[in-house]
Protein backbone atom coordinates (compact mmCIF):
# COMPACT_ATOMS: atom_id res chain seq x y z
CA UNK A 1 46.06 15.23 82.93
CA UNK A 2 48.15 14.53 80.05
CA UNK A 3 50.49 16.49 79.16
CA UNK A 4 49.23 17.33 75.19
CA UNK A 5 46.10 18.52 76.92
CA UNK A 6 46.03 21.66 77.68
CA UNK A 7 45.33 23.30 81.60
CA UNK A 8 41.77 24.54 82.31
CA UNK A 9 40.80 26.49 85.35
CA UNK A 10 38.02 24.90 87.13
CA UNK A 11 36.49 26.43 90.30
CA UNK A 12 36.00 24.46 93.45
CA UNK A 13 34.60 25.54 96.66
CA UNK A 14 36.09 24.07 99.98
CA UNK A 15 34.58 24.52 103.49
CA UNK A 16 36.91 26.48 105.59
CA UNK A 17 38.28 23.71 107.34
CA UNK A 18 39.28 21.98 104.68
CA UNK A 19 40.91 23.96 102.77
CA UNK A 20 43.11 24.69 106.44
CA UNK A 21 43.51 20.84 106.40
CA UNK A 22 44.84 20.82 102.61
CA UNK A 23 47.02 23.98 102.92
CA UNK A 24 48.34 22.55 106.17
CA UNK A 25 49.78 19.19 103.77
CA UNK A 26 50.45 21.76 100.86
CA UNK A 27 53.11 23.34 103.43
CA UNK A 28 54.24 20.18 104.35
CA UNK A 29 55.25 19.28 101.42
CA UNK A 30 56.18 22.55 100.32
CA UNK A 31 53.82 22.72 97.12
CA UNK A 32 50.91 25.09 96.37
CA UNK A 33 47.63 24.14 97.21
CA UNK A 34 46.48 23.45 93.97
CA UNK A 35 49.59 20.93 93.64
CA UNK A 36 48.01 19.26 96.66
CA UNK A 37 45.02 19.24 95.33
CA UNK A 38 46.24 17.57 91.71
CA UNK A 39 48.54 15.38 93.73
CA UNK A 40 45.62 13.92 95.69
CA UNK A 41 43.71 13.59 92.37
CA UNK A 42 46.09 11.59 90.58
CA UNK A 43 46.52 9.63 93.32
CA UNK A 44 43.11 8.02 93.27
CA UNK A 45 43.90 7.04 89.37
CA UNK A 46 47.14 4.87 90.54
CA UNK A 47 46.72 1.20 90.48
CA UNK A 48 45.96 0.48 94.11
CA UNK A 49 43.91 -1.65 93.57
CA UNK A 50 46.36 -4.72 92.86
CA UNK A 51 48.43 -4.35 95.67
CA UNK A 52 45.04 -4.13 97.78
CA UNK A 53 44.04 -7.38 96.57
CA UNK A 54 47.57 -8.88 97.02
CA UNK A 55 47.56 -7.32 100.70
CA UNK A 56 44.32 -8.90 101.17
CA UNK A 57 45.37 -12.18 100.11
CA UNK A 58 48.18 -12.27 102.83
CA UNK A 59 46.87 -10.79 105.76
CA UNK A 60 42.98 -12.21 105.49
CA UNK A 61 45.17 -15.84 105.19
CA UNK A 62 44.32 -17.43 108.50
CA UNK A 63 47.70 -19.37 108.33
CA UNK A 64 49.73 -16.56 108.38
CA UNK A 65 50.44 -14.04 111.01
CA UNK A 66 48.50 -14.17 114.56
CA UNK A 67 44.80 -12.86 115.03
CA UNK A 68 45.17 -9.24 116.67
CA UNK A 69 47.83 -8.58 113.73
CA UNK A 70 45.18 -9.48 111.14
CA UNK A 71 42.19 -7.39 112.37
CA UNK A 72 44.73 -4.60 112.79
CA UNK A 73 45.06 -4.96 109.15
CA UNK A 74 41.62 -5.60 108.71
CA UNK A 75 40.56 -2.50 110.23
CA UNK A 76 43.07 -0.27 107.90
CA UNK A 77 41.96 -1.98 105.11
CA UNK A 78 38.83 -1.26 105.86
CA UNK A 79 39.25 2.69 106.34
CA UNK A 80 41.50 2.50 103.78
CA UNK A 81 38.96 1.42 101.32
CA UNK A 82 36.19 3.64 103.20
CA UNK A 83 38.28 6.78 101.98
CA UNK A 84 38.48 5.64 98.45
CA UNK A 85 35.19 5.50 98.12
CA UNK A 86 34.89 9.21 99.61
CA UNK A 87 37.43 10.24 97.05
CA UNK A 88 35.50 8.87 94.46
CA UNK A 89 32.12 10.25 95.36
CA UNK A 90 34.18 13.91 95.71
CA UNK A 91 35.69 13.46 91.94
CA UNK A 92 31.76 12.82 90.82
CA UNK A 93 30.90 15.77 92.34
CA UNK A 94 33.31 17.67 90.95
CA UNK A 95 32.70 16.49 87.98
CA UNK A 96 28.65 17.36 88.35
CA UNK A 97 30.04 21.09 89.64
CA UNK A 98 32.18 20.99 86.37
CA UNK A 99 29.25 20.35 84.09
CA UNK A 100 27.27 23.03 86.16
CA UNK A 101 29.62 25.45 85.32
CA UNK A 102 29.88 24.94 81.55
CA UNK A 103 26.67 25.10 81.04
CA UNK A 104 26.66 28.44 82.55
CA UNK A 105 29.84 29.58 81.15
CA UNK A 106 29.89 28.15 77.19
CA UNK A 107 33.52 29.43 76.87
CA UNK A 108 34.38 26.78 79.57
CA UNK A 109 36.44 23.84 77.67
CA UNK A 110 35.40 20.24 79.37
């Protein structure tokens, strides 16, 4: 969010463990849960997806490194890009949930 724009509540609802699993990392880091939650927002908006490609570009290089080191780094890559996509599919969602909600609540800025 930036800051000129102005905060809006928006409510989410998290399955039990989840929310554990996010107030757990909240603690951690000794923030509030919705500051986890942000934090893991804005994180999907930084530009990852340069230094993916650049990682890609070295490790997937046959010439460098030896072969159990590359599928190591395959396979994170891999998850790593698996859980993007999950993040991305979430902030749909919420943004479906968000729509939901202002059309049942006009006062609700989007």
């Amino acid at each position: 969010m930036t800051e000129s724009a102005p905060d809006t509540w928006f409510k989410l609802r998290l399955s039990g463990p989840l929310r554990a699993r996010l107030e757990g990392e909240a603690s951690k880091r000794g923030i509030t849960l919705t500051a986890e939650i942000l934090r893991r927002i804005e994180e999907t908006f930084s530009d990852t997806s340069a230094r993916f490609d650049a990682l890609e570009r070295e490790v997937f290089d046959g010439q460098k490194g030896n072969e159990n080191l590359s599928n190591l780094f395959k396979a994170m890559y891999s998850e790593l890009r698996h859980q993007r996509s999950q993040v991305q599919n979430l902030e749909q969602e919420l943004l479906i949930l968000q729509a939901q909600y202002a059309q049942n609540d006009p006062s609700m800025e989007m």
